[in-house]
C-alpha atoms as a PDB file:
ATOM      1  CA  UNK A   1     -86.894  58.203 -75.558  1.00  0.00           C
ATOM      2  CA  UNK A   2     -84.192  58.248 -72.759  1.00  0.00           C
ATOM      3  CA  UNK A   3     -84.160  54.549 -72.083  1.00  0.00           C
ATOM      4  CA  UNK A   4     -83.140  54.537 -75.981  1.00  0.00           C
ATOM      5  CA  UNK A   5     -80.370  57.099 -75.528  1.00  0.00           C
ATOM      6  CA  UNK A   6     -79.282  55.557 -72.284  1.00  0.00           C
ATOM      7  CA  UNK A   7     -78.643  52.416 -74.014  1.00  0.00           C
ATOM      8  CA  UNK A   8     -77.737  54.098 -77.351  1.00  0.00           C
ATOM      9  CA  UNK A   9     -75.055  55.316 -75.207  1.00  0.00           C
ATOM     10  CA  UNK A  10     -73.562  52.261 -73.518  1.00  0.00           C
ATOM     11  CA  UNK A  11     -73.300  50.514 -76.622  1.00  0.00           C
ATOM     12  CA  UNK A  12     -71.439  53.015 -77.946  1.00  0.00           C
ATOM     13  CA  UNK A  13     -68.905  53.106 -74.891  1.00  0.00           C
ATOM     14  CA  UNK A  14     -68.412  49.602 -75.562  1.00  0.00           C
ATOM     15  CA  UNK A  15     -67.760  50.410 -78.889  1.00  0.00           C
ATOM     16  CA  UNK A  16     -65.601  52.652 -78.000  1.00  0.00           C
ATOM     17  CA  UNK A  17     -63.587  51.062 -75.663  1.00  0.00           C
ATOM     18  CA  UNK A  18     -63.093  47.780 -77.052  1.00  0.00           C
ATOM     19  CA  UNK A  19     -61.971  50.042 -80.291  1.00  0.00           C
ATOM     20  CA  UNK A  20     -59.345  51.529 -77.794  1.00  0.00           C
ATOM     21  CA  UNK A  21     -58.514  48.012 -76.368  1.00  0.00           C
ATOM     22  CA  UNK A  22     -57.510  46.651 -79.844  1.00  0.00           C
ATOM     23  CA  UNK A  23     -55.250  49.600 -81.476  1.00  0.00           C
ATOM     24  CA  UNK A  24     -53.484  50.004 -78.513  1.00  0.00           C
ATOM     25  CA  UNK A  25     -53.065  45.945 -77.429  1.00  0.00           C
ATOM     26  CA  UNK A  26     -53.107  43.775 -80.392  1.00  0.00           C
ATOM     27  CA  UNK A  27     -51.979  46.744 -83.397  1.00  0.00           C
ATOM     28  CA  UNK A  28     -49.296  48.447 -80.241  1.00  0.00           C
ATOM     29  CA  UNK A  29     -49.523  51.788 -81.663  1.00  0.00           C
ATOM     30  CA  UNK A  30     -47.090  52.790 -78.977  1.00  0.00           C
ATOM     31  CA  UNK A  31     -44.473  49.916 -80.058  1.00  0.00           C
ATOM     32  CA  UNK A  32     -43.516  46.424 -78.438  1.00  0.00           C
ATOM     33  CA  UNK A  33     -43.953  43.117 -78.615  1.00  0.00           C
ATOM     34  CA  UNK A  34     -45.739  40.395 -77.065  1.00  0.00           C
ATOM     35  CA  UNK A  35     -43.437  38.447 -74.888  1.00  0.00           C
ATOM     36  CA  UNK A  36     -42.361  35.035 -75.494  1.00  0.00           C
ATOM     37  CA  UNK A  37     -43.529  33.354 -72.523  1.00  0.00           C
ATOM     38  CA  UNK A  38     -47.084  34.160 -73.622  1.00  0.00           C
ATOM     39  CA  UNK A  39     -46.804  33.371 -77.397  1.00  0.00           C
ATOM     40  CA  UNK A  40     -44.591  30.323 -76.569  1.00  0.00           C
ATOM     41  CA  UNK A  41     -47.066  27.084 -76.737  1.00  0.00           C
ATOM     42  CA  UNK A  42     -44.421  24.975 -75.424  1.00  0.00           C
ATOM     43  CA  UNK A  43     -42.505  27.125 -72.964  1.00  0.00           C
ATOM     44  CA  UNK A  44     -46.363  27.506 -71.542  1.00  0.00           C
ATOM     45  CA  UNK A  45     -46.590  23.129 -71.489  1.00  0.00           C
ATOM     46  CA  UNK A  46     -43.421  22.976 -69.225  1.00  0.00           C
ATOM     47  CA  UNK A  47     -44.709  25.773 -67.253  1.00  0.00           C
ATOM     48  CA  UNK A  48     -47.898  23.563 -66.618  1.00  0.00           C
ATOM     49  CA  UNK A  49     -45.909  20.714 -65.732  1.00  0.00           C
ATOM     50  CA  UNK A  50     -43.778  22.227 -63.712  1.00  0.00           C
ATOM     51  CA  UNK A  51     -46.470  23.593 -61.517  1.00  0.00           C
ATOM     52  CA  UNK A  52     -48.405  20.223 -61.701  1.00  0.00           C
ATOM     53  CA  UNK A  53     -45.473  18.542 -60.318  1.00  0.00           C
ATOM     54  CA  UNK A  54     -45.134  21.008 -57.593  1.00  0.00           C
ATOM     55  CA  UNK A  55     -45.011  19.212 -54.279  1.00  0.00           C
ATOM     56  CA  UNK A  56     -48.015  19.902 -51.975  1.00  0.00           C
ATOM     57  CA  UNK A  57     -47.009  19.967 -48.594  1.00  0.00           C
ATOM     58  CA  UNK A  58     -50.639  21.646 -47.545  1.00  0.00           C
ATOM     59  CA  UNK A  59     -53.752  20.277 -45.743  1.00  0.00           C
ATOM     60  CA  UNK A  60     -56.599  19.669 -47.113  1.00  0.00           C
ATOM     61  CA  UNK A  61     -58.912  22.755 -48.989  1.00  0.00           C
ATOM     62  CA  UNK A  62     -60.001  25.457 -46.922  1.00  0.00           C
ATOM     63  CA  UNK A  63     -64.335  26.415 -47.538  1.00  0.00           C
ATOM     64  CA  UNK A  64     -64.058  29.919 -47.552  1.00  0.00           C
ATOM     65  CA  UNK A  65     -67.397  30.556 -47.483  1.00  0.00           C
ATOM     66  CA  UNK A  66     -68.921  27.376 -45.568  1.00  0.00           C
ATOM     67  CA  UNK A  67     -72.925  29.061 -45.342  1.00  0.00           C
ATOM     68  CA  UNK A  68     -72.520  28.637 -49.268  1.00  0.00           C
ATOM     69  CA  UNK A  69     -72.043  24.519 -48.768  1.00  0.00           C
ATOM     70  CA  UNK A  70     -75.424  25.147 -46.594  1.00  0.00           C
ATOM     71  CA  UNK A  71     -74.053  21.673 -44.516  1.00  0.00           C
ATOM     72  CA  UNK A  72     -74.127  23.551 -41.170  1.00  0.00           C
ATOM     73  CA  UNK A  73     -77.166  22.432 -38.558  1.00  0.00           C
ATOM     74  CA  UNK A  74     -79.944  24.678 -37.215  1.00  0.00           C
ATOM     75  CA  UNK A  75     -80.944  23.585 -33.977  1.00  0.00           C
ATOM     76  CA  UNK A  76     -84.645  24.848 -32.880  1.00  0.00           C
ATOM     77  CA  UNK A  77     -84.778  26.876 -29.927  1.00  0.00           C
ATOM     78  CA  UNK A  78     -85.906  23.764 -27.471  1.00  0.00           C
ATOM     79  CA  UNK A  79     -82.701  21.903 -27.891  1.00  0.00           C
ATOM     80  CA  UNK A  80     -80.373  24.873 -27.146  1.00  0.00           C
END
């Protein structure tokens, strides 16, 4: 019985919240519009191109978490 109301009520926050989400974002019940630079398919192309032809002066990519590449060595306790 409370496993069922538990998730009774997180579907209905969901609900609820995702009904909030769309009145007030896509039907803008408190006015504006959506901006140009995100409706605009080909202002958002030049953007892309402009960033793809942006000159990289960096070195190469940093690991930022290098135990997740697990290429380090473990060395046993007779060699060190």
């Amino acid at each position: 019985m409370t496993g069922a109301k538990i998730v009774g009520a997180l579907a209905g926050s969901f609900a609820l919240a995702f009904a909030c989400d769309y009145v007030i974002a896509d039907k803008k019940i408190f006015g504006g519009t959506t901006p140009s630079t995100v409706s605009n398919k080909e202002w958002w192309q030049e953007t892309d191109k402009k960033f793809q032809a942006w000159p990289r002066t960096a070195g190469p990519p940093v690991v930022m978490n290098p135990i997740s590449r697990q290429n380090f060595i473990v060395k046993s306790k007779a060699e060190s």
